[in-house]
Structures are given as structure tokens and as C-alpha cells.
Protein backbone atom coordinates (compact mmCIF):
# COMPACT_ATOMS: atom_id res chain seq x y z
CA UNK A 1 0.00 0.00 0.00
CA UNK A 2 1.16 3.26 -1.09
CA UNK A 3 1.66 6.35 1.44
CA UNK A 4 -1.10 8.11 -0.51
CA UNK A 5 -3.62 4.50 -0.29
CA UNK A 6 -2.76 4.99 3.27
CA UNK A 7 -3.96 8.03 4.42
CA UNK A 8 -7.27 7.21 2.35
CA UNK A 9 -7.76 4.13 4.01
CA UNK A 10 -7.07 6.03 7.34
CA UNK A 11 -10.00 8.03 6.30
CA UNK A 12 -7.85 11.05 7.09
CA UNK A 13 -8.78 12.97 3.49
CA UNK A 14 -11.53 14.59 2.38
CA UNK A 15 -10.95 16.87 -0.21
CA UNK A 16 -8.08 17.87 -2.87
CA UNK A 17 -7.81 20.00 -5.56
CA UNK A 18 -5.26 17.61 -8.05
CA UNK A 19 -5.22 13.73 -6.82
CA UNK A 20 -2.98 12.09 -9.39
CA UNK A 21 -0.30 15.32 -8.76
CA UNK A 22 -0.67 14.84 -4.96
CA UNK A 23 -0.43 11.33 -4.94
CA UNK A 24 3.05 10.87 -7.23
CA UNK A 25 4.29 13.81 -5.15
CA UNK A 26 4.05 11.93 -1.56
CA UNK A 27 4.07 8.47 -2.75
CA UNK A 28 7.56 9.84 -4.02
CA UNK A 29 8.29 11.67 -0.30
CA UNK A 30 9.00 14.70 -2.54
CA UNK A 31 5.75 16.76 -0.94
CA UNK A 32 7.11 19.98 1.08
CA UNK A 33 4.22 20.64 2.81
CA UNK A 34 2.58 23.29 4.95
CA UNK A 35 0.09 23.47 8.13
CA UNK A 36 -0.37 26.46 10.04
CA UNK A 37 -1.19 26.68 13.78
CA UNK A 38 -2.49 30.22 15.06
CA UNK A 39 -0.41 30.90 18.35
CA UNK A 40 -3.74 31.39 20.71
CA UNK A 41 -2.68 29.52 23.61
CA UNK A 42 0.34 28.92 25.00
CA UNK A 43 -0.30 24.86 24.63
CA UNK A 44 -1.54 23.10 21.55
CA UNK A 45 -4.40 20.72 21.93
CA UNK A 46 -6.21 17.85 21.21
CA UNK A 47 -7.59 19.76 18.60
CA UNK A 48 -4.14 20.04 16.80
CA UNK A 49 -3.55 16.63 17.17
CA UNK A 50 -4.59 15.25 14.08
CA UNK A 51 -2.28 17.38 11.99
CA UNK A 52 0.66 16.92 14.05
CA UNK A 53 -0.24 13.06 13.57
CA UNK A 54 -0.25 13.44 9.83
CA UNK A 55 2.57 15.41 9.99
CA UNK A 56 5.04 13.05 11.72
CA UNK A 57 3.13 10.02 9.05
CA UNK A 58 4.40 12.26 6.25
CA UNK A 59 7.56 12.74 6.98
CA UNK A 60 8.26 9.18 7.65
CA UNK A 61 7.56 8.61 4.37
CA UNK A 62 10.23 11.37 3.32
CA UNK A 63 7.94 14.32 2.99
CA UNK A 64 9.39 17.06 4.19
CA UNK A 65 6.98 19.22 7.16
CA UNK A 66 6.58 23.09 7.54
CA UNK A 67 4.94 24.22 10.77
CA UNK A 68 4.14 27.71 10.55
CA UNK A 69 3.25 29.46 13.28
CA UNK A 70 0.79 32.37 12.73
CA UNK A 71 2.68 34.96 14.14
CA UNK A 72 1.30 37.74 11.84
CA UNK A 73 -2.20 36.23 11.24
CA UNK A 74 -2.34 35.76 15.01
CA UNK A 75 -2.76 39.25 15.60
CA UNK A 76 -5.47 39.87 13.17
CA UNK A 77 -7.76 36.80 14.42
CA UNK A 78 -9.45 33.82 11.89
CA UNK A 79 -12.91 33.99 12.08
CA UNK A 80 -13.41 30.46 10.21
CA UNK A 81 -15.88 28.29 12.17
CA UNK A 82 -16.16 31.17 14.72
CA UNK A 83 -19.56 33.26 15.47
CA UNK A 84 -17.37 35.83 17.50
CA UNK A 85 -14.15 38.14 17.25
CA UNK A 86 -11.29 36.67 18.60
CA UNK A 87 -9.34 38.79 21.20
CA UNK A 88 -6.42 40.61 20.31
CA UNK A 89 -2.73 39.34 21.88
CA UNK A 90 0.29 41.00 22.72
CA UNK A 91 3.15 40.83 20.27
CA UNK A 92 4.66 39.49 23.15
CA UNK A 93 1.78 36.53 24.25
CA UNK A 94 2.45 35.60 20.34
CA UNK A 95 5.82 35.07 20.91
CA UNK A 96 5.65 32.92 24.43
CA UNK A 97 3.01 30.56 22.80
CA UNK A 98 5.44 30.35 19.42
CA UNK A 99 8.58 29.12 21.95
CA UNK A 100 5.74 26.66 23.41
CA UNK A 101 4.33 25.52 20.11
CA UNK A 102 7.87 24.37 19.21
CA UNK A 103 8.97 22.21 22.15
CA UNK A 104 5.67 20.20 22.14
CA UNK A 105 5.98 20.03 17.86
CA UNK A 106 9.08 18.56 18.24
CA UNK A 107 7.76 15.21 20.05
CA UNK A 108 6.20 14.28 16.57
CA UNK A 109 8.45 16.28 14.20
CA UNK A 110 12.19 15.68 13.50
CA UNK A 111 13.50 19.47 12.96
CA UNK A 112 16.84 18.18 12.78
CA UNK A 113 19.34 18.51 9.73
CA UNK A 114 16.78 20.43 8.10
CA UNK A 115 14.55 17.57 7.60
CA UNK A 116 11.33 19.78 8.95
CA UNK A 117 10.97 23.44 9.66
CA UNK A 118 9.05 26.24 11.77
CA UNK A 119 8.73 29.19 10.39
CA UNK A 120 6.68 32.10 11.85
CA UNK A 121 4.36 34.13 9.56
CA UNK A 122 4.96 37.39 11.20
CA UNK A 123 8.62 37.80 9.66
CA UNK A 124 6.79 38.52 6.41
CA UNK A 125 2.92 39.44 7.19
CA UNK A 126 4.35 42.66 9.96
CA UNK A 127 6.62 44.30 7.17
CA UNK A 128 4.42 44.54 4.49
CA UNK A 129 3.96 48.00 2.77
CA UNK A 130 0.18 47.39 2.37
CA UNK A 131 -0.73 49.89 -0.72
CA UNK A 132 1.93 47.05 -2.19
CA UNK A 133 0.04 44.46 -0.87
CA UNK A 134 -3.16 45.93 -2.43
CA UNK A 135 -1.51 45.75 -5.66
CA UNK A 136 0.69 42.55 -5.75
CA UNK A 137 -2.32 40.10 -3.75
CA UNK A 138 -5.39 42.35 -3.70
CA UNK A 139 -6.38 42.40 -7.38
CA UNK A 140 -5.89 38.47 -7.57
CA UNK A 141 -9.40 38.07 -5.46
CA UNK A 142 -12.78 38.84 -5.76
CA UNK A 143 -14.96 40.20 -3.45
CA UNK A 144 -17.94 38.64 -3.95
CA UNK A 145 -16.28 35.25 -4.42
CA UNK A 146 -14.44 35.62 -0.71
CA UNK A 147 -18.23 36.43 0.75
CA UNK A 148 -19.67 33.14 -0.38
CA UNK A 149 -16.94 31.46 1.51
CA UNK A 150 -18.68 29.34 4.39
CA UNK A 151 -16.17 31.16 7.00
CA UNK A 152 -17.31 34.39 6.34
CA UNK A 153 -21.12 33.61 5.77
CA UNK A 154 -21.06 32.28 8.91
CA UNK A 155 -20.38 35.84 10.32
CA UNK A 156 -22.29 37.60 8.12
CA UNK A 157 -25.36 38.16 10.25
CA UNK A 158 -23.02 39.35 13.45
CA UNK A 159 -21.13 41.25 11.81
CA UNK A 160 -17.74 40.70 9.97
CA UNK A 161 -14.94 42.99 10.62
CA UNK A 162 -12.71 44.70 7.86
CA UNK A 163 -9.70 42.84 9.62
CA UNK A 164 -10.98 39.65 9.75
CA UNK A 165 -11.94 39.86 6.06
CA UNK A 166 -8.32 40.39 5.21
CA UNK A 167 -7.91 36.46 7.07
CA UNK A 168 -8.11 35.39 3.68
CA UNK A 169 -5.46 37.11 1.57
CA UNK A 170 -2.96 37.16 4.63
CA UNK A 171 -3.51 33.23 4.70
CA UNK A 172 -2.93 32.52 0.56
CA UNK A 173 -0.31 35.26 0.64
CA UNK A 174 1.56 32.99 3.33
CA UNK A 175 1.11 29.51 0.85
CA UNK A 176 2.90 32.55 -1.33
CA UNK A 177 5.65 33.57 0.78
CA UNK A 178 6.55 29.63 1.97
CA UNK A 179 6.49 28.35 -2.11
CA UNK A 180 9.08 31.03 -3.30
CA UNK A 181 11.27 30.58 -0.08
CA UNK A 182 11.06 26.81 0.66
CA UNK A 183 9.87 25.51 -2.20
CA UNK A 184 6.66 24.78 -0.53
CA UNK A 185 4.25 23.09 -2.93
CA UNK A 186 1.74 21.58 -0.71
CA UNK A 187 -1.11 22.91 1.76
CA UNK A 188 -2.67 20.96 4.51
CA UNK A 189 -5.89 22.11 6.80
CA UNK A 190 -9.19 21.52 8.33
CA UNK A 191 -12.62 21.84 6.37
CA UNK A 192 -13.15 24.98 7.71
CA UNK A 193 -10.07 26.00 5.69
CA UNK A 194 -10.37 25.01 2.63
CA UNK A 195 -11.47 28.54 0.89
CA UNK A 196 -8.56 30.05 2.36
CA UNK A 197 -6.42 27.21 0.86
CA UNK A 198 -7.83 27.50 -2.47
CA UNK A 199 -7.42 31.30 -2.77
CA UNK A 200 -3.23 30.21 -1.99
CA UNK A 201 -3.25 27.99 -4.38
CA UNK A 202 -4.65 30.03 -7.05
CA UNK A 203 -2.68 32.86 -6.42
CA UNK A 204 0.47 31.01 -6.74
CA UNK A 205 -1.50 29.79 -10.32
CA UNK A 206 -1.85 33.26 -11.12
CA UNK A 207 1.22 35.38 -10.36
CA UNK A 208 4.08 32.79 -10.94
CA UNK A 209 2.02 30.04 -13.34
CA UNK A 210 3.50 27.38 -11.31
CA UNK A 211 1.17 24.66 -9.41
CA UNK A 212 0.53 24.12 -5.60
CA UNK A 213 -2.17 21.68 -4.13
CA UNK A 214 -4.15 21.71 -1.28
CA UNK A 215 -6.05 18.97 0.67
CA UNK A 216 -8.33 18.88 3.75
CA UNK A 217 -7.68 16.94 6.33
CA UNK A 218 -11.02 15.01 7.08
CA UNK A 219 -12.38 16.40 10.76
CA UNK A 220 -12.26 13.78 13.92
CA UNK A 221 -15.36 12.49 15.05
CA UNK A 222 -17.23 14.14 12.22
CA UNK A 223 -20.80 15.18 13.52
CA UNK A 224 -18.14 16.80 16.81
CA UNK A 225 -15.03 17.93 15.30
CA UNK A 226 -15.42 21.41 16.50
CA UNK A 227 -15.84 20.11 19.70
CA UNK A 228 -12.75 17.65 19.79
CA UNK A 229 -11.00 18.16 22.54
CA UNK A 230 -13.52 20.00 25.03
CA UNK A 231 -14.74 18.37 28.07
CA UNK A 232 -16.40 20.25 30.73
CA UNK A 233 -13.22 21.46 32.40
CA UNK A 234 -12.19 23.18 29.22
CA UNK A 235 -9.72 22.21 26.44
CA UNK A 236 -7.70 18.94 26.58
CA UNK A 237 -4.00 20.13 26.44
CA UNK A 238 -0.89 18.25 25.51
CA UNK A 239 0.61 20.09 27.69
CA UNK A 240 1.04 17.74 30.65
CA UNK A 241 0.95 21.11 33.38
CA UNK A 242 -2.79 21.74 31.74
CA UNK A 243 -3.75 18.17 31.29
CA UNK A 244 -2.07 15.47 33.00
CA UNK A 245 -1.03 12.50 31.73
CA UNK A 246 -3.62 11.04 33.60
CA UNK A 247 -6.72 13.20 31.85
CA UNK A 248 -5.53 13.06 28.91
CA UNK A 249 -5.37 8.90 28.93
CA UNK A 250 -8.99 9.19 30.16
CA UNK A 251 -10.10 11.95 27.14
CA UNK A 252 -9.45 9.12 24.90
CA UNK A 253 -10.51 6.23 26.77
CA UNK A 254 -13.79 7.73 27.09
CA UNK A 255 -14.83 8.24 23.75
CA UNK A 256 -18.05 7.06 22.16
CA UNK A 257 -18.21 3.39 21.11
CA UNK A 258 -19.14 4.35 17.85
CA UNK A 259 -15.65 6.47 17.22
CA UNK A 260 -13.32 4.34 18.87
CA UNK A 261 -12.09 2.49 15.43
CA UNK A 262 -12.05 5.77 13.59
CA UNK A 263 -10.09 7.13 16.08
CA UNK A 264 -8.01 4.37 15.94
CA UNK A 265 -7.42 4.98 12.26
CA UNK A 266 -6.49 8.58 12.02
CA UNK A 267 -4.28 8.96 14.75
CA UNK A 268 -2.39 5.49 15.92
CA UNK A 269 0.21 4.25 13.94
CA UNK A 270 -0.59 0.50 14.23
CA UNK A 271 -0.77 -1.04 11.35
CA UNK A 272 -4.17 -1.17 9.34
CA UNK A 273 -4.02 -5.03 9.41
CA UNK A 274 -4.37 -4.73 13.15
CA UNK A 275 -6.68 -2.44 12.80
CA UNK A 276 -9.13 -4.06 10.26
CA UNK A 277 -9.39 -7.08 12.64
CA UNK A 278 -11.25 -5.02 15.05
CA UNK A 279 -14.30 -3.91 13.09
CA UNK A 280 -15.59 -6.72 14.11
CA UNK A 281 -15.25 -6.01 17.78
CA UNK A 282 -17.99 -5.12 19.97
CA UNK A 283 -19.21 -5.29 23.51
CA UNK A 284 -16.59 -5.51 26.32
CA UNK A 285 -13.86 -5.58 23.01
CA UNK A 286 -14.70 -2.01 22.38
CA UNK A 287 -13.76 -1.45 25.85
CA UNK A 288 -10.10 -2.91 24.87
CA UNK A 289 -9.96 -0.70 21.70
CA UNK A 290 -10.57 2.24 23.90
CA UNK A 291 -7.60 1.37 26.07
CA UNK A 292 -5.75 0.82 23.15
CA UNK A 293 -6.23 3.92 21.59
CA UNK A 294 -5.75 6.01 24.92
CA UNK A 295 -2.50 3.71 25.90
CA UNK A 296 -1.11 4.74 22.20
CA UNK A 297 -2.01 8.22 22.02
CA UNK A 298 -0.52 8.81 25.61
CA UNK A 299 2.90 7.68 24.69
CA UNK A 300 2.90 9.47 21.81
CA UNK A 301 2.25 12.69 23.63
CA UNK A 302 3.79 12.07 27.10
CA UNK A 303 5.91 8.80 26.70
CA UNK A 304 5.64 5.12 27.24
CA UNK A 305 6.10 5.68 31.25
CA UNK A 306 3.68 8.25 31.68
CA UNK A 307 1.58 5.93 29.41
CA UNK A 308 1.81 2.95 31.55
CA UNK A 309 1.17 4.66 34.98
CA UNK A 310 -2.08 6.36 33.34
CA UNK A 311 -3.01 2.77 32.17
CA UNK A 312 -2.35 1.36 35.70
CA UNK A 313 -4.30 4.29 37.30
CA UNK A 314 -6.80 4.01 35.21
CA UNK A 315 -7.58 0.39 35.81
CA UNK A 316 -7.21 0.63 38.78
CA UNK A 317 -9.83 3.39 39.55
CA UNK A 318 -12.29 1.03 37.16
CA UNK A 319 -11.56 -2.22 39.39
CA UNK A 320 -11.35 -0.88 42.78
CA UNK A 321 -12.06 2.80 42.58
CA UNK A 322 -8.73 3.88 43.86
CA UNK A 323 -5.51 4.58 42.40
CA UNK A 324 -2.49 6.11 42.70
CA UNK A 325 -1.92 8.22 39.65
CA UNK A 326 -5.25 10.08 39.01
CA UNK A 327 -5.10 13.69 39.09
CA UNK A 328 -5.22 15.06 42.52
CA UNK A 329 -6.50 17.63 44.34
CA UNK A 330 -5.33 19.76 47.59
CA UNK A 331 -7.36 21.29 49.94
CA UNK A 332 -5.49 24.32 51.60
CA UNK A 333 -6.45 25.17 55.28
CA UNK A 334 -8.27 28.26 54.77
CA UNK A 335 -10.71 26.32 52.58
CA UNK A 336 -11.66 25.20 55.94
CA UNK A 337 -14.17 26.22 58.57
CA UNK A 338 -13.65 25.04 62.22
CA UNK A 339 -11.66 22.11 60.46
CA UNK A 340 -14.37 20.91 58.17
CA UNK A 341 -15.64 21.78 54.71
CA UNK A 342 -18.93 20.82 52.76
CA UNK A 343 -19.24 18.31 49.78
CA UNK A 344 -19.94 21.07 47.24
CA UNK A 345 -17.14 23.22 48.51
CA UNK A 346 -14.62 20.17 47.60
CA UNK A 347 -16.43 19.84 44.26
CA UNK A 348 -15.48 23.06 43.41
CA UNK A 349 -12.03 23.27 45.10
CA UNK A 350 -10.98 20.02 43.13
CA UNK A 351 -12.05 21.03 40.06
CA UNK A 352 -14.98 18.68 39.55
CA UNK A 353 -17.77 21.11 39.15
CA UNK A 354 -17.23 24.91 38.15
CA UNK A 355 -19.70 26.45 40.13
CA UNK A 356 -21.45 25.51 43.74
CA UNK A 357 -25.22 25.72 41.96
CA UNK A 358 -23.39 22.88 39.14
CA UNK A 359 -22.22 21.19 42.06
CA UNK A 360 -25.54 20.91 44.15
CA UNK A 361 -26.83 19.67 41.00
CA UNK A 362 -24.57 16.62 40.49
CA UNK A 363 -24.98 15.30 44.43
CA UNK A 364 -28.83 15.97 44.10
CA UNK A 365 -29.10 14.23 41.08
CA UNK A 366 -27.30 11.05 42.19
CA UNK A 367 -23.93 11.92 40.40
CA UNK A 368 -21.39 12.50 43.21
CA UNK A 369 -19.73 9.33 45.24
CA UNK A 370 -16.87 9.59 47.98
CA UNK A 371 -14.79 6.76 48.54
CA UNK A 372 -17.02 4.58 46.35
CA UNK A 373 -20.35 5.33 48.24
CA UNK A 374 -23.08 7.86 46.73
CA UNK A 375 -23.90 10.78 48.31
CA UNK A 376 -27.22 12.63 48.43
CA UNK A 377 -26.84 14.86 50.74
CA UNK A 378 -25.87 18.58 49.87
CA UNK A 379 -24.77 19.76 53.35
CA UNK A 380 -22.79 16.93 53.51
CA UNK A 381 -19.71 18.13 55.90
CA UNK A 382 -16.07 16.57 56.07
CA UNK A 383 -13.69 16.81 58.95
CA UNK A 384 -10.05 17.88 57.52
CA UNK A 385 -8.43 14.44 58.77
CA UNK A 386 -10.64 12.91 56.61
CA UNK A 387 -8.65 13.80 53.71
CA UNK A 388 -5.15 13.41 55.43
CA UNK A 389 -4.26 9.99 53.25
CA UNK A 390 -6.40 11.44 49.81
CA UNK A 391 -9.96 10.76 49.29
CA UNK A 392 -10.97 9.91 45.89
CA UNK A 393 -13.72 11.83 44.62
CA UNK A 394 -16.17 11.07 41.75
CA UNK A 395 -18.49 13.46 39.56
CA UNK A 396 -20.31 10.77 37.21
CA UNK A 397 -18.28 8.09 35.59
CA UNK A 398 -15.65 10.45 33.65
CA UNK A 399 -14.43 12.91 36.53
CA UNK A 400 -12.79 12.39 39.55
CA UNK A 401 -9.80 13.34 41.98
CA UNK A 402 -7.91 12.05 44.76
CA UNK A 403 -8.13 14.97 47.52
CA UNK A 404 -5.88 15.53 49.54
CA UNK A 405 -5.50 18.47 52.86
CA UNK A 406 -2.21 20.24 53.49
């Protein structure tokens, strides 16, 4: 199977604008590609995961990666799949989250002996002269062509601001820039991207007659994929100071039965014999595909040791509802009153439950057990020595925490 055959079976592709060119270019590890990553945070996440998966596949095969960090776009804002304006960063936020972007990119990518590169949009996008740029970029795109784009009809109604309808031509401007300088002559993105890819590609058609491609990378758990990654607590990190090990093993070993295999597919790198073997799977098997998939993802993130001891905790916590590497909690002594604190005070404290009224909610509604027993009652008080040797906490079946008191 070829590298192109592969990433179809994966189900990882969805659209492209030249198949045959595409193909012969990465079956021959000859693609120098490009996927951008806006600098919002100063972690990537689950949601990035899928392209820094494809990434590190590609380049196996000889394919040589780009990462380029939106330095310049970054301070503009994308509005694709977005009903709201971004907020706007510090030159200086950009830059932290750019120095982040790169140590966590470089757990999948191989930067060395110029076999991959980062790049940074801002060293060309935050010198233009932009009466030039009107001239050189501008007169290559319609108007009324860039408003039927779905990522600005979506913000048609709430209003679309004249610098977040420049998103486009900054974006095709940098599959521009990153052709000429790297010889760059491939473009990788989400769904939500692809008009912004195509006006690239075109441009590169139209000022220098040479050809660049562009294909979407097919979205993760398709009906959800703007949600992937976002539990209740917020974003799942790969950052293991946002999301621990531990979480992040549990993100993945929680997902629907009906995803599990796909998941499987488009991120693991086991082989798709292995894989096909487990269609068949169902019942208390699915449970062993999810376990797979979390133990796999885990290492590739945080390493085969963090792996394990998630693994361990985690079965653990499913066999005897203990375990001694789920995330953890610490009560300090002002949280407190005349040494003991209520059940929805510790909800919120650990993390479980964002709010006391969300908290009430969960123990009235059956959701909240202590030490393996249910508890109904929402005055429910706990004397601080109670928690001396860690108390493990459950909200539902997903969230817990061991808690412990200073």
C-alpha cells in the first residue's frame, strides 16, 4: 500500500484540488508541505492533534513538514468556524506561545538537519507596505467570491470585521511567501479552511504560473469535530501542566463506542491489518480498543512511562475505585471552617464542578460518590483528617480526583 492509499484508508482525506499530482508527489516523499497553527494559547491541543499526527506520518515517508506558526495572522484573528471576534494578543503573548508551540511540535516532528521546519508568519505578514500588498495580492481576489466562503457567511449576520476579512489574503499570501522561499508546494488544513487554501493555491496559479495543491484533512469524530477536545473542564492540552497524563489517557478512553475504530485509524500508527481485525469487535472488546487507543495516544504525547502509569491508574480506579496516579487535588487550610468543609465546597475546590449551583446539581441528582459510596446529601460536611491519606472523589463516571489536605 502506497503512502497516498494509506492516508485514504485512514480516512484522514476529504478533499483535494489535483489527486494524481498529490499522490506521485508523496508516494515519491517529494511533498514539502505546509500546516499552520495560530499561536492562541500557549499549549496546543487535542484539537491540533490530528495534523501533528499526519505530519510526523508524512515525513516518515520522506515528505518534508513546515509548521508555521501564525505569528502575523495571530494578531489579526481567523474567524473560520467562529460566530465571534477573537481577542487581540500582545506581540509578546504571540511570541511565548510560538517558543511553546515548538517544544511540544518537536515530540512528533524531526527538525533536525533540516529535515522539517518552523517558520513564523509574522517575519513577512508585519513588514508589508500594504498599498503594495493591495496591488501585488489584492487584485488576484474577488470580493464577492471571498463572501460566499462558508467562513465568512457564517459571520455575516453578526457582523464581519474589515480585519478579519483580510484572514483570507494574509492566509494565501503565506502559501505565497513559503512556495518562493522553501519551495513549498503543498497545503494541509481543516474543512473549515479550505477557501482560504484554495485562494493560496490560485494565487500562486496566477502570479508565478507554477502549481501548488491543497487537501483537507477530514475532521475527527465528524458530527463533533469542532468540539474535539472539550470536556467540561475546558480544552484537553498536551501540555502535561494543563492536562495530566492522567486526563488526557482518560479523554481518549472515554470516547463514544461508535468512534473508537475511527479514532483508531487517524491517529495510531498500528498497522491497518491490526486495525481491520477489530471492526468486528464489539461489547466488552470495544472497551479494549478504547484502552488501546488512549494507551497509544498517551505515549505518543507524554511517553511510554507516563503511558503505563495512566493505564495502571486508570484500571485501577475502574476495578477498585482507587488509584495512585489520578489527578489530585489539595485542599489548603483556609478552605476550611472550624476544620471541616462541605461536599460542594470540595467539588469546586478540586475542580470537579465549576460552580457551587453545578455542584448541588450533580450530588442531588445522584452523580457525586466519595470513597465509592453515593452521596445525596448537599450539606454533607467533612472533617479535615478525613482527607489526610487522599480521598478519591467522583463526579459521574468520567471525573474524579484524589483529595488531599495540606
Amino acid at each position: 500500500m502506497t503512502v497516498f492509499e494509506e492516508l485514504k484508508a485512514r480516512g484522514l482525506l476529504a478533499q483535494l484540488t489535483d489527486e494524481e499530482e498529490i499522490k506521485e508527489l508523496i508516494n515519491a516523499g517529494k511533498a514539502t508541505f505546509y500546516i499552520g497553527f495560530d499561536p492562541t494559547a500557549d499549549s496546543l491541543h487535542v484539537g491540533h492533534f490530528m495534523a501533528l499526527c499526519l505530519m510526523k506520518r508524512l515525513q516518515m515517508a520522506g515528505n518534508k513538514p513546515i509548521a508555521l506558526i501564525g505569528g502575523g495572522t495571530g494578531m489579526v484573528g481567523d474567524p473560520s468556524g467562529r460566530s465571534d471576534m477573537r481577542t487581540m494578543m500582545t506581540v509578546e503573548e504571540i511570541q511565548h506561545n510560538c517558543d511553546c508551540f515548538k517544544k511540544q511540535m518537536s515530540r512528533f516532528i524531526d527538525f533536525s538537519d533540516g529535515k522539517a521546519l518552523m517558520v513564523n508568519n509574522a517575519d513577512w505578514l508585519m513588514g508589508l507596505n500594504y498599498i503594495e500588498l493591495l496591488r501585488e495580492v489584492g487584485s488576484h481576489f474577488s470580493v464577492n467570491r471571498m463572501l460566499t466562503a462558508e467562513c465568512y457567511k457564517q459571520r455575516m449576520e453578526k457582523g464581519l470585521s474589515f480585519l478579519e476579512f483580510n484572514y483570507m489574503i494574509m492566509q494565501s499570501y503565506d502559501f505565497y511567501e513559503l512556495f518562493q522561499k522553501y519551495g513549498c508546494n503543498m497545503q494541509f488544513g481543516g474543512d473549515d479552511q479550505w477557501s482560504n487554501m484554495l485562494g493560496g493555491t490560485e494565487l500562486i496559479r496566477r502570479k508565478l504560473g507554477k502549481y501548488a495543491y491543497a487537501m483537507t484533512i477530514t475532521l475527527l469524530l465528524n458530527s463533533e469535530g469542532k468540539k474535539m477536545g472539550k470536556t467540561q473542564k475546558g480544552a484537553v492540552w498536551l501540555d502535561p501542566n494543563k492536562t495530566s497524563p492522567f486526563d488526557f489517557y482518560q479523554y481518549w478512553r472515554n470516547v463514544a463506542d461508535a468512534d473508537v475504530l475511527k479514532c483508531i485509524r487517524m491517529l495510531t500508527f498500528l498497522p491497518l491489518e491490526e486495525i481491520d481485525k477489530m471492526d468486528k469487535w464489539e461489547g466488552s472488546q470495544l472497551n479494549e480498543a478504547k484502552e488501546i487507543l488512549a494507551y497509544e495516544l498517551t505515549s505518543l504525547v507524554h511517553g511510554e512511562e507516563e503511558a503505563k502509569k495512566a493505564q495502571d491508574g486508570s484500571r485501577a480506579l475502574f476495578s477498585s475505585g482507587n488509584a495512585a496516579d489520578m489527578p489530585t487535588a489539595e485542599l489548603a487550610e483556609e478552605d476550611f471552617t472550624e476544620g471541616k468543609i462541605d461536599l460542594i465546597s470540595v467539588l469546586v475546590k478540586s475542580g470537579l464542578t465549576a460552580t457551587r449551583s453545578e455542584g448541588r446539581r450533580a450530588i442531588e441528582q445522584g452523580g457525586v460518590s466519595v470513597e465509592g459510596e453515593k452521596v445525596s446529601d448537599v450539606k454533607k460536611e467533612y472533617e479535615k483528617e478525613f482527607f489526610n491519606d487522599g480521598i478519591v472523589i467522583k463526579r459521574g463516571k468520567k471525573n474524579f480526583r484524589k483529595v488531599f489536605s495540606k
